[in-house]
C-alpha atoms as a PDB file:
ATOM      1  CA  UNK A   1      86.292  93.929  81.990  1.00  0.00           C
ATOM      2  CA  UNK A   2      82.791  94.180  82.932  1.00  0.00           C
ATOM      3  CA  UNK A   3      82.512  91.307  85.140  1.00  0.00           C
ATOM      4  CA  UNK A   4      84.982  89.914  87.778  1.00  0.00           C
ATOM      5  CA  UNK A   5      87.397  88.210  86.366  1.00  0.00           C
ATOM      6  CA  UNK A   6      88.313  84.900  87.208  1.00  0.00           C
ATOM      7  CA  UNK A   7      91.511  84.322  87.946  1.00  0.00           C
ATOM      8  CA  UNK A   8      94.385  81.608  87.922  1.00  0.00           C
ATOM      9  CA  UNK A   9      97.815  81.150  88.394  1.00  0.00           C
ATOM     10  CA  UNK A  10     100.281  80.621  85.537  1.00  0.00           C
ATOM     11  CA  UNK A  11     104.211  80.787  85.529  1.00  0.00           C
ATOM     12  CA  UNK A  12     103.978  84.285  84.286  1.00  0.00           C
ATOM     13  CA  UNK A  13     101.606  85.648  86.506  1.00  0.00           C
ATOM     14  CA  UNK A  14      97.890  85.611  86.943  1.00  0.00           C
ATOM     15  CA  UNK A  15      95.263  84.641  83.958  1.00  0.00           C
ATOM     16  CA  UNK A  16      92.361  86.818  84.471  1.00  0.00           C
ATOM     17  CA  UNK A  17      88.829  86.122  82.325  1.00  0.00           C
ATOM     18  CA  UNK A  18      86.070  87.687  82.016  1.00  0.00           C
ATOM     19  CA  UNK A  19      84.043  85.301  79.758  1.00  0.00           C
ATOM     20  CA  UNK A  20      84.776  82.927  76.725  1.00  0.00           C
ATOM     21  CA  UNK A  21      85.734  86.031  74.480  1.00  0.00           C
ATOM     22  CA  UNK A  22      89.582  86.693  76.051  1.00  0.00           C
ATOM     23  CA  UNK A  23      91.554  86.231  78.442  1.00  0.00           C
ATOM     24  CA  UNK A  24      94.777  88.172  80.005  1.00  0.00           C
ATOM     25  CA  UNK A  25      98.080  86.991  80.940  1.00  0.00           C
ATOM     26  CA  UNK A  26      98.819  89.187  83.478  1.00  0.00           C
ATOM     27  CA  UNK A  27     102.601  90.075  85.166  1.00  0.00           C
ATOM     28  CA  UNK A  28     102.963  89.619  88.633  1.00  0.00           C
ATOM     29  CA  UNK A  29     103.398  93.474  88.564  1.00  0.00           C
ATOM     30  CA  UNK A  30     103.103  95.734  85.523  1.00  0.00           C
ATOM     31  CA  UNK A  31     106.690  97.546  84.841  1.00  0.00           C
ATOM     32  CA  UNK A  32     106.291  98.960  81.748  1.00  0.00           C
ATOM     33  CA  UNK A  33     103.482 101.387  79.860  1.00  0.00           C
ATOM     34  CA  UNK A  34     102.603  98.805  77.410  1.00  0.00           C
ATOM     35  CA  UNK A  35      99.990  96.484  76.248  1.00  0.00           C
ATOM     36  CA  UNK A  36     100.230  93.427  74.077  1.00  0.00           C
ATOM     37  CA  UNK A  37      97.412  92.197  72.129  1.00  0.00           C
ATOM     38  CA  UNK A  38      96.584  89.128  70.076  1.00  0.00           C
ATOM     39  CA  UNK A  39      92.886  89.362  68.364  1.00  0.00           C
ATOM     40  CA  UNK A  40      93.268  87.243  65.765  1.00  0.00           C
ATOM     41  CA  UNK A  41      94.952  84.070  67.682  1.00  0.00           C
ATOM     42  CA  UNK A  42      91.569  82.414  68.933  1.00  0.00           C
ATOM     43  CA  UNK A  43      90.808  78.631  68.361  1.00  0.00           C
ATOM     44  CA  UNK A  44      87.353  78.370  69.938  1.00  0.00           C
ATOM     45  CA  UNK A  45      85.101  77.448  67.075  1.00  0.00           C
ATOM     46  CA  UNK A  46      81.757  77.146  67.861  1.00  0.00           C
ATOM     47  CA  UNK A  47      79.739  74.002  66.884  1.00  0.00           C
ATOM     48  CA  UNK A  48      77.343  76.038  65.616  1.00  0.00           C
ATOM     49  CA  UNK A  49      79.746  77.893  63.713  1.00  0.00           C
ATOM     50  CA  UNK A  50      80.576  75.021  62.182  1.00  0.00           C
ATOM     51  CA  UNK A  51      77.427  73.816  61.519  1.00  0.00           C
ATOM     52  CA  UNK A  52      76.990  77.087  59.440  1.00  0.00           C
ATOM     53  CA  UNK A  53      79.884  76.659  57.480  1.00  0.00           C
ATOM     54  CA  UNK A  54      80.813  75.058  54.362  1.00  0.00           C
ATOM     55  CA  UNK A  55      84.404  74.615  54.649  1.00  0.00           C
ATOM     56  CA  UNK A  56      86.349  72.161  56.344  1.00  0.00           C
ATOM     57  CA  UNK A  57      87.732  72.944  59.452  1.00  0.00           C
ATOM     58  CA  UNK A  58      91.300  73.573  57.628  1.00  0.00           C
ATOM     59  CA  UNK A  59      89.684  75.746  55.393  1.00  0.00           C
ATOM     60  CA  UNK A  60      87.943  77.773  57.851  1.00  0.00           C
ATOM     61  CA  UNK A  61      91.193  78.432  59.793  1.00  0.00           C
ATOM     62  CA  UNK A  62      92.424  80.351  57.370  1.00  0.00           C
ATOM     63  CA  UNK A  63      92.124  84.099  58.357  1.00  0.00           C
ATOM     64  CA  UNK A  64      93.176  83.255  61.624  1.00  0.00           C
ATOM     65  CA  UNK A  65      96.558  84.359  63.214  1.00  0.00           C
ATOM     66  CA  UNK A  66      97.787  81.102  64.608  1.00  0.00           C
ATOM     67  CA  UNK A  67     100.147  80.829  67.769  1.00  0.00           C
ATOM     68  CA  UNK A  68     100.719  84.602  67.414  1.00  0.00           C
ATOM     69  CA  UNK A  69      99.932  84.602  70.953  1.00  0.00           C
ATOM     70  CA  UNK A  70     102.452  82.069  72.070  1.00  0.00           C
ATOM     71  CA  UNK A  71     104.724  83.782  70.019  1.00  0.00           C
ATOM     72  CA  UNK A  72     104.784  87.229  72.327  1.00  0.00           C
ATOM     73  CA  UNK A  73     103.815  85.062  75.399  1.00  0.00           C
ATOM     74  CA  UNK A  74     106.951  86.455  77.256  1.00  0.00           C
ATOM     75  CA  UNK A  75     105.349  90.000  77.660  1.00  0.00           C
ATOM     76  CA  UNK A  76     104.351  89.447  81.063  1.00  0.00           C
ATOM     77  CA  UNK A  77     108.109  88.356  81.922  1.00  0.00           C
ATOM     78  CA  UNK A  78     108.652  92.285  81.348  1.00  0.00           C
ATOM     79  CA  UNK A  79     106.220  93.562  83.109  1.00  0.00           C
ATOM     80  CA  UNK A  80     103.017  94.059  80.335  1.00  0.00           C
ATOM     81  CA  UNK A  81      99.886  92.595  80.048  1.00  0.00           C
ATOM     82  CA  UNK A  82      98.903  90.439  77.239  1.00  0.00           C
ATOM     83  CA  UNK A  83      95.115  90.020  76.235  1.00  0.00           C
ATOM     84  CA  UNK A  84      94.003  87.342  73.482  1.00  0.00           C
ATOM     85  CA  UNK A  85      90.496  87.040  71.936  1.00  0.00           C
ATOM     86  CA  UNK A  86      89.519  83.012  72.458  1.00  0.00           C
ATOM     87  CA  UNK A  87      87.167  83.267  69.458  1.00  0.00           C
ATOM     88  CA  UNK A  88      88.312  82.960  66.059  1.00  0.00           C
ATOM     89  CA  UNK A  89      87.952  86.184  63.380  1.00  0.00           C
ATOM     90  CA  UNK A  90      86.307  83.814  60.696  1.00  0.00           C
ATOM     91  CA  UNK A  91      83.436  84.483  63.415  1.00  0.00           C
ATOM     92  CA  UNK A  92      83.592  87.525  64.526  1.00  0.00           C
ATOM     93  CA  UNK A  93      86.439  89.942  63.346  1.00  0.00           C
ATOM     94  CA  UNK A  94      87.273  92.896  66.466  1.00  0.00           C
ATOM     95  CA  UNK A  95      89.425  94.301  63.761  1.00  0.00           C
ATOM     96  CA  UNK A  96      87.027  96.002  62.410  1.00  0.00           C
ATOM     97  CA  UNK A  97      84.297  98.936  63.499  1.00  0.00           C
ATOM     98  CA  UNK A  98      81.690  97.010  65.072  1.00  0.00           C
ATOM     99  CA  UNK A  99      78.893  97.104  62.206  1.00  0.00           C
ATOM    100  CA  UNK A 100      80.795  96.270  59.150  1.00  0.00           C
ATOM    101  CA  UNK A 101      78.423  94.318  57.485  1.00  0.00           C
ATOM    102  CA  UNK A 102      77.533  93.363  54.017  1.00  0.00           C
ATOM    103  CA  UNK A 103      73.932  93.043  53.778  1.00  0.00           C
ATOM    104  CA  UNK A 104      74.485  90.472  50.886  1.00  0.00           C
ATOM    105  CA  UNK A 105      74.784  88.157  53.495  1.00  0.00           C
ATOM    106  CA  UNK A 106      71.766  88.763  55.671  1.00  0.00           C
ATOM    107  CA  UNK A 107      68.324  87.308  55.161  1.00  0.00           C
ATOM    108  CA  UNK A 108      66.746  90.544  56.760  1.00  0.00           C
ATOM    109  CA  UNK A 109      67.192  94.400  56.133  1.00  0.00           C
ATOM    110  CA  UNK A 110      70.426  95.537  58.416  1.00  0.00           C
ATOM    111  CA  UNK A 111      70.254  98.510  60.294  1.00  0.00           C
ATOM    112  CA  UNK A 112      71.072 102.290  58.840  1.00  0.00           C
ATOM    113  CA  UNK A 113      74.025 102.226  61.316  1.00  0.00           C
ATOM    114  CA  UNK A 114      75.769  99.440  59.683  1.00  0.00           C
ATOM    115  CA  UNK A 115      78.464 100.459  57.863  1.00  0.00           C
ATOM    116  CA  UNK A 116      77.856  98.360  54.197  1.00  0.00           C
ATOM    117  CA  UNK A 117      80.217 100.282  51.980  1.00  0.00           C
ATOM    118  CA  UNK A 118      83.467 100.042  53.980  1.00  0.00           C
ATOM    119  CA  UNK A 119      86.842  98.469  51.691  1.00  0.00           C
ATOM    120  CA  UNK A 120      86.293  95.414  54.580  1.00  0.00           C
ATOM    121  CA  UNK A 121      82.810  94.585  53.258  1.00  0.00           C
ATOM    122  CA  UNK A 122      83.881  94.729  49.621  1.00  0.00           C
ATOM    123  CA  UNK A 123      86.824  92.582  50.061  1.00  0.00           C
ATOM    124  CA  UNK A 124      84.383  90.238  51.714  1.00  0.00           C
ATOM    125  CA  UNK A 125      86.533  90.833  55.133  1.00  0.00           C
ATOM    126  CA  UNK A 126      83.507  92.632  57.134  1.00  0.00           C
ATOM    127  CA  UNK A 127      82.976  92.624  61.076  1.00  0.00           C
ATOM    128  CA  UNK A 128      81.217  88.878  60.041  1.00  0.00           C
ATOM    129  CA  UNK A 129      83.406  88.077  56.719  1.00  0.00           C
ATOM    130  CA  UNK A 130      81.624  86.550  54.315  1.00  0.00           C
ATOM    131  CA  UNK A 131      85.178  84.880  53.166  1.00  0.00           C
ATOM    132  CA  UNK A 132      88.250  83.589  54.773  1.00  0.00           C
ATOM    133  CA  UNK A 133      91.433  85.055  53.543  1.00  0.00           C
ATOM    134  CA  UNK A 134      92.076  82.273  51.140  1.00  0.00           C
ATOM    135  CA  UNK A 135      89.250  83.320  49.253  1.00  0.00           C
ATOM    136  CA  UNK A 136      86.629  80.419  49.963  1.00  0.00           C
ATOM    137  CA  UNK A 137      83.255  81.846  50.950  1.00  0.00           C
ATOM    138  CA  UNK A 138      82.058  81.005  54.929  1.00  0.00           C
ATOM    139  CA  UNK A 139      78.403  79.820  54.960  1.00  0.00           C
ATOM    140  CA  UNK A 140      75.931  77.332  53.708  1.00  0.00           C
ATOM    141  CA  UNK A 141      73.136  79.878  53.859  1.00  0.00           C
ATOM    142  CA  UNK A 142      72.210  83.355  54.657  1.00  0.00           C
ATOM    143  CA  UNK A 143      72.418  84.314  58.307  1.00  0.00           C
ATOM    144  CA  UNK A 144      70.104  86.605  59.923  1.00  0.00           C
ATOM    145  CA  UNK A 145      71.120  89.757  61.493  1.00  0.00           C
ATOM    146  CA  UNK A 146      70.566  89.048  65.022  1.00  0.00           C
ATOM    147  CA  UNK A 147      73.439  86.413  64.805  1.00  0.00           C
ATOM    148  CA  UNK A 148      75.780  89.297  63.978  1.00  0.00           C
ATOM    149  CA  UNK A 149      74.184  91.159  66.852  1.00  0.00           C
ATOM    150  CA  UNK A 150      75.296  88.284  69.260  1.00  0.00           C
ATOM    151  CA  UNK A 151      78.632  87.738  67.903  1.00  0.00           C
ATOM    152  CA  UNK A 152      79.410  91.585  68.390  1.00  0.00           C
ATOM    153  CA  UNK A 153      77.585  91.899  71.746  1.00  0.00           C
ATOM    154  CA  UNK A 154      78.833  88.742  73.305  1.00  0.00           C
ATOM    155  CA  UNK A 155      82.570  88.617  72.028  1.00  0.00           C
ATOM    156  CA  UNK A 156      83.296  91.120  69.814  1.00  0.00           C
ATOM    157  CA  UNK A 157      82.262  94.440  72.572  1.00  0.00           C
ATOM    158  CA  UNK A 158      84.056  92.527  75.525  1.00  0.00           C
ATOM    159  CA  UNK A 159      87.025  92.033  73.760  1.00  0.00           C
ATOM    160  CA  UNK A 160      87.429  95.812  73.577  1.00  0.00           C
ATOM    161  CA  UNK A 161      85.973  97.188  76.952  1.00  0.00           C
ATOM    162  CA  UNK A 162      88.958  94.865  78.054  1.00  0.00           C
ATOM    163  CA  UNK A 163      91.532  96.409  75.470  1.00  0.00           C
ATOM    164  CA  UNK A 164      90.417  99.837  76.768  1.00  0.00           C
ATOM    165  CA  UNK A 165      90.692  98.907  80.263  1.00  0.00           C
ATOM    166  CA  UNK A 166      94.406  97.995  80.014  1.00  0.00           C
ATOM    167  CA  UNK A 167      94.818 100.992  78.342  1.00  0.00           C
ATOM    168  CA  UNK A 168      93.538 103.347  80.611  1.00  0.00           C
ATOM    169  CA  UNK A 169      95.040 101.609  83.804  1.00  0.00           C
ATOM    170  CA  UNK A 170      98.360 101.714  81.954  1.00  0.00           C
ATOM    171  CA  UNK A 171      97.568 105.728  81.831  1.00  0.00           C
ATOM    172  CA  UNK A 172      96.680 106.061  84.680  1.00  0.00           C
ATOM    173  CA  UNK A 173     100.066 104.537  86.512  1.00  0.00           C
ATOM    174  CA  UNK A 174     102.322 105.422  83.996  1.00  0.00           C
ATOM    175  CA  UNK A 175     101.104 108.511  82.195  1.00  0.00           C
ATOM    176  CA  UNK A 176     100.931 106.760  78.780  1.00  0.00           C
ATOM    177  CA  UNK A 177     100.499 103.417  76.859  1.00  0.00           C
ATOM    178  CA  UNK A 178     101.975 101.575  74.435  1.00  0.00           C
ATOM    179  CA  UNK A 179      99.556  99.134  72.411  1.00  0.00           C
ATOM    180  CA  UNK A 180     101.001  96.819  70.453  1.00  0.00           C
ATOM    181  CA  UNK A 181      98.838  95.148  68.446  1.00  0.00           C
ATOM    182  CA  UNK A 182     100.097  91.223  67.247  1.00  0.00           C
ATOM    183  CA  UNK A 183      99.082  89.645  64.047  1.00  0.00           C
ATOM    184  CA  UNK A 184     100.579  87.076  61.469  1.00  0.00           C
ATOM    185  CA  UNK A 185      99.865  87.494  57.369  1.00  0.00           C
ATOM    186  CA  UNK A 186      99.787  84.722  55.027  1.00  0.00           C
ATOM    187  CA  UNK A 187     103.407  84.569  53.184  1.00  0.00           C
ATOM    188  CA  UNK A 188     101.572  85.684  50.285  1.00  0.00           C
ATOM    189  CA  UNK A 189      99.085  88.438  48.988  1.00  0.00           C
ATOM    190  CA  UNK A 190      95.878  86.720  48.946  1.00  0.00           C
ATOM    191  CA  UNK A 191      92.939  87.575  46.398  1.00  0.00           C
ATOM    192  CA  UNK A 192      91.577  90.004  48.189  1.00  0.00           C
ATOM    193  CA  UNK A 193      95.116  91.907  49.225  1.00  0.00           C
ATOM    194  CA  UNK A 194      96.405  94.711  47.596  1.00  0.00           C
ATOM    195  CA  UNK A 195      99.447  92.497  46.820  1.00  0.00           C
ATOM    196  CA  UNK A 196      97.643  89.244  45.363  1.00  0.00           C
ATOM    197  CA  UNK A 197      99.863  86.657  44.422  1.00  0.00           C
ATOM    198  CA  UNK A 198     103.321  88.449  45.545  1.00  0.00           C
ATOM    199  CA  UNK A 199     105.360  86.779  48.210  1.00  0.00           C
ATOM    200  CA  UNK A 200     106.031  89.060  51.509  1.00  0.00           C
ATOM    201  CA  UNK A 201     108.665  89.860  53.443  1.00  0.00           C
ATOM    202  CA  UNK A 202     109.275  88.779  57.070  1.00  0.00           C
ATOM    203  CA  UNK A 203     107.594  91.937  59.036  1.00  0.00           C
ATOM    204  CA  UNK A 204     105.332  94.526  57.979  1.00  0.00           C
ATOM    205  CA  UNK A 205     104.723  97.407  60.807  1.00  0.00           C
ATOM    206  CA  UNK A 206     101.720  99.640  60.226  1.00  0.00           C
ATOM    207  CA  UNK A 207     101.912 102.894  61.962  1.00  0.00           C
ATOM    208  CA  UNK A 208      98.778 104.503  59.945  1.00  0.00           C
ATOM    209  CA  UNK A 209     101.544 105.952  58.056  1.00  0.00           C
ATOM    210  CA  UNK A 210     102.645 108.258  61.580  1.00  0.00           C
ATOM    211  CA  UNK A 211      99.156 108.733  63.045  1.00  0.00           C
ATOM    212  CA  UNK A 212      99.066 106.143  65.115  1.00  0.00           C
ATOM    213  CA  UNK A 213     101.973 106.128  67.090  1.00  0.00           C
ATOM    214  CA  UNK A 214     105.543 108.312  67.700  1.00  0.00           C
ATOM    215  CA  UNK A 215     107.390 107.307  64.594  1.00  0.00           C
ATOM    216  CA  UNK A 216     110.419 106.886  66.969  1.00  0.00           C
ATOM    217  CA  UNK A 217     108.341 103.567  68.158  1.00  0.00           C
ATOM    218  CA  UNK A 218     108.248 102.110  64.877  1.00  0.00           C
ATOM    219  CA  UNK A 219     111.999 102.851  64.140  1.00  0.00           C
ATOM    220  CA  UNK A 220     113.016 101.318  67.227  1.00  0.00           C
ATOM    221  CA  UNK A 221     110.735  97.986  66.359  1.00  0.00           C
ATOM    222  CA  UNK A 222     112.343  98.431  62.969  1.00  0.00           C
ATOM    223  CA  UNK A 223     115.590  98.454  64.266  1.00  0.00           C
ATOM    224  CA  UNK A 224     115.481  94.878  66.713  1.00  0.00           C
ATOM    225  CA  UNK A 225     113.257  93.098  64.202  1.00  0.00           C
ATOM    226  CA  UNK A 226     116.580  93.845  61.655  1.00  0.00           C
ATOM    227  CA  UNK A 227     119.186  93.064  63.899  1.00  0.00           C
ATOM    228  CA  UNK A 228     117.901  89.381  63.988  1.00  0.00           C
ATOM    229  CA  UNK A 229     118.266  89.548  60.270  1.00  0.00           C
ATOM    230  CA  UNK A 230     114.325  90.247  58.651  1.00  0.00           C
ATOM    231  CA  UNK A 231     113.287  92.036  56.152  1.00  0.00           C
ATOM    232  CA  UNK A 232     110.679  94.738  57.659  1.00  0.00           C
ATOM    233  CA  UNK A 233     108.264  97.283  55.799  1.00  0.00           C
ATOM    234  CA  UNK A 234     106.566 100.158  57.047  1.00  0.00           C
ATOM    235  CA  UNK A 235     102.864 100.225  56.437  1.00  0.00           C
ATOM    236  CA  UNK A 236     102.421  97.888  53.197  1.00  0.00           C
ATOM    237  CA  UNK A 237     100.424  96.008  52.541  1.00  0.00           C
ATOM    238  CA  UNK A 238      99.272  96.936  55.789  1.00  0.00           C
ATOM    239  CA  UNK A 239      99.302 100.627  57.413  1.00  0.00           C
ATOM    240  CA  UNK A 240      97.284  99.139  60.484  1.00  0.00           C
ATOM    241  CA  UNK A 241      93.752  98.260  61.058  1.00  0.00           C
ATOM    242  CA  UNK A 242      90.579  99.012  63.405  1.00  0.00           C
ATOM    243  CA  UNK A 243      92.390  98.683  66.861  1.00  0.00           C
ATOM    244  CA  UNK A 244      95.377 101.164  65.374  1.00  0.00           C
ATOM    245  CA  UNK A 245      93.238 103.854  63.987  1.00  0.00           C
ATOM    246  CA  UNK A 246      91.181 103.497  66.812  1.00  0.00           C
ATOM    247  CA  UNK A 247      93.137 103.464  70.195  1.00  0.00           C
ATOM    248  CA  UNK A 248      96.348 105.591  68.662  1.00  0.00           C
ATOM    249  CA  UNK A 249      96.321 108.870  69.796  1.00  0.00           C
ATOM    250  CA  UNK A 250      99.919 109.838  70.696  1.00  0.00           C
ATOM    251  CA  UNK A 251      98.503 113.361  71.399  1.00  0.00           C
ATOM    252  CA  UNK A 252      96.643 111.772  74.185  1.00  0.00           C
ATOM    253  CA  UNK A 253      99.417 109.754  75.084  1.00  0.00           C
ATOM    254  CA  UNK A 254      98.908 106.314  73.677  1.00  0.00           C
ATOM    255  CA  UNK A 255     100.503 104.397  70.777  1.00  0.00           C
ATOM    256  CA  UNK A 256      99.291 101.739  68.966  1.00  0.00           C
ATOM    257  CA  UNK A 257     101.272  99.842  66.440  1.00  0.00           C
ATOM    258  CA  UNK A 258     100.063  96.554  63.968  1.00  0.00           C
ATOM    259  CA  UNK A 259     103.013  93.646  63.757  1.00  0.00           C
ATOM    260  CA  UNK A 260     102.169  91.687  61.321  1.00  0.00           C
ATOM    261  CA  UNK A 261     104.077  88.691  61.196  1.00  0.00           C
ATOM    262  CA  UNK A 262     105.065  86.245  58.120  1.00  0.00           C
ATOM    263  CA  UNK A 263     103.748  82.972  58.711  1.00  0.00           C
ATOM    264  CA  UNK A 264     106.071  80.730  56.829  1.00  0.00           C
ATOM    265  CA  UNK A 265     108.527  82.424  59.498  1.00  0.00           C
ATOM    266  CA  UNK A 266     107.290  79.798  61.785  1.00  0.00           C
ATOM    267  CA  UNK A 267     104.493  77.629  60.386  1.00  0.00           C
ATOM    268  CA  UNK A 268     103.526  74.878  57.839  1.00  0.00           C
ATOM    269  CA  UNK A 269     100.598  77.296  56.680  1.00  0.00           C
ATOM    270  CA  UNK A 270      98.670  74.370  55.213  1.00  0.00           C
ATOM    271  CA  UNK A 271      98.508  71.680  58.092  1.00  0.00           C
ATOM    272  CA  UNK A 272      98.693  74.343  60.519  1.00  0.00           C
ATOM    273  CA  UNK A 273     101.618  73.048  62.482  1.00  0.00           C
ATOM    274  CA  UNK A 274     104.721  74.529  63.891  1.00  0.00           C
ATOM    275  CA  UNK A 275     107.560  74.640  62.150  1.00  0.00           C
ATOM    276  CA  UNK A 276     111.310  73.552  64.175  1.00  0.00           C
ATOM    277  CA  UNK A 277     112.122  77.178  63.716  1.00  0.00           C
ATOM    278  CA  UNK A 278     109.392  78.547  66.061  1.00  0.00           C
ATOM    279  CA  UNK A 279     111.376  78.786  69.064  1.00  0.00           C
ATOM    280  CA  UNK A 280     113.769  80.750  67.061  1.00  0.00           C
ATOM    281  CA  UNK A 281     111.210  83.317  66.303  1.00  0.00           C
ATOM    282  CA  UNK A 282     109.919  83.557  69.707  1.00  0.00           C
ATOM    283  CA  UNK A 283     113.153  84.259  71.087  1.00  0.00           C
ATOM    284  CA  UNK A 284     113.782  87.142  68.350  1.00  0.00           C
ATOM    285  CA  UNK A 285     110.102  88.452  69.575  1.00  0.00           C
ATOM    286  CA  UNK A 286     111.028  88.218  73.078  1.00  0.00           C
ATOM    287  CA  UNK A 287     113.902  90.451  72.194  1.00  0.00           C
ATOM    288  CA  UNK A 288     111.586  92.946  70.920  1.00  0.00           C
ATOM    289  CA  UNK A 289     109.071  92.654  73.856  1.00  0.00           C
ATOM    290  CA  UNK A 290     112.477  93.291  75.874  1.00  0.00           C
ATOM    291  CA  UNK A 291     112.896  96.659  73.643  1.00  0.00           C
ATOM    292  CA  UNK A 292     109.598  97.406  73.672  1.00  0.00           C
ATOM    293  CA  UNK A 293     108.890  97.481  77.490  1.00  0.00           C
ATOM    294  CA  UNK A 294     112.148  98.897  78.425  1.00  0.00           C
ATOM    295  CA  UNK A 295     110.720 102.482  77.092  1.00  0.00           C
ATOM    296  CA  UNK A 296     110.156 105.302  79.390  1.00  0.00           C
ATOM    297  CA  UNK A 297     106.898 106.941  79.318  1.00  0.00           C
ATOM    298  CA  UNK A 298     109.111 110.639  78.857  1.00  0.00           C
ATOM    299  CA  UNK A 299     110.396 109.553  75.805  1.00  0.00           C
ATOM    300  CA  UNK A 300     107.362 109.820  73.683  1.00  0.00           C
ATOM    301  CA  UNK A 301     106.230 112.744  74.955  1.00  0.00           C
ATOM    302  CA  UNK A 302     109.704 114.008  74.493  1.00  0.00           C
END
């Protein structure tokens, strides 16, 4: 976090915020070597966001991860820090390499640093989609690239100086760090998936197919996620995105792994509303939090 945070008192701990683009929920004293994060879980949509869109607000909510945060909101119970993004991916996706952009979009030439040819950009999923995950194209008109420019510098950068923050303080106390990175997937493969049309099971856990993280992690998340009784795959349809290939580097001493969450596990995914199960679901999660945290930082270096 660049700037002093502000901070405020919740049940769990302090909320520290640096800006609109996150905020922490932070234990009264970190315990374990782990991080929680939630990018995809912001609700902050921008009246001029809105303004640029075609869709109606329903619509537009539809790549975003919704309640995923409440959902591991017991992580600073056991000792880790949780961070959520406030703004919503439809706007600015942190999922992604910063400058995955699809010039298609853009009114003026982008930069030779953008990355244009990325699978992201062709499935219309870029830094700035051009398309929620249902399909239905964003905007009214062609934006210009300076707006991407402002979404990236102003939310989408802070975001992850915070994520690498955490990270490194957890190092530094602790020797290691655990990211876990917390996301929800529609119950099934949308157009643009790699599984369109097929219904999905409960969990899907994406390692990077072992890069990313001790594959002892990902059994052991395997493992507690089964015991409550779901049906959990390793890696597809997703083997982990931005944040996993990016931060995970066990051989430095930090693991990241993508939960990816089935929505109709907990949600009416066209109204947006909880379903009466939710509670259930957080409890199972807060068993897995409980797993997660209780590992020693030996044990992956083992």
């Amino acid at each position: 976090m660049d700037a002093q945070p502000l901070t405020d008192a919740t049940a769990d701990g302090p909320v520290a915020s640096a800006n609109r683009a996150y905020d922490i929920l932070l234990p009264v004293d970190q315990t374990a070597p782990v991080v929680f994060a939630s990018p995809h879980s912001g609700i902050d949509y921008l009246p001029e966001f809105r303004a640029q869109s075609k869709l109606d607000p329903l619509t537009l909510r539809k790549s975003e991860d919704s309640f995923v945060d409440e959902l591991f909101a017991a992580a600073p119970r056991h000792g880790a820090p949780l961070i959520r993004a406030l703004f919503p991916r439809a706007y600015v996706d942190p999922n992604r390499e910063p400058f995955e952009l699809d010039p298609a979009m853009f009114s003026d030439p982008l930069p030779d640093y953008v990355n244009a040819a990325s699978p992201r950009v062709a499935a219309g999923l870029g830094t700035v989609a051009k398309l929620v995950c249902s399909g239905a194209e964003i905007y009214q008109d062609k934006l210009r690239f300076d707006d991407a420019l402002r979404r990236i510098e102003t939310y989408y950068r802070p975001y992850h100086a915070a994520v690498q923050q955490l990270i490194d303080a957890t190092v530094d106390r602790f020797g290691s760090c655990i990211l876990i990175d917390c996301h929800s997937m529609p119950s099934i493969g949308g157009p643009m998936d790699a599984d369109p049309g097929r219904r999905r099971v409960d969990f899907v856990l994406g390692d990077c197919h072992g890069v990313s993280c001790d594959r002892r992690l990902t059994d052991l998340a395997r493992e507690t996620l089964a015991r409550s009784g779901y049906v959990v795959k390793r890696n597809l349809p997703y083997a982990g995105g931005f944040t996993t290939r990016h931060y995970g580097k066990p051989a430095k001493g930090v693991h990241a792994l993508q939960i990816e969450i089935n929505r109709a596990l907990y949600m009416d995914e066209d109204s947006f509303e909880r379903r009466p199960y939710f509670g259930r679901l957080a409890d199972h999660l807060t068993e897995l939090v409980s797993v997660v945290t209780a590992i020693r930082p030996e044990a992956l270096a083992a």
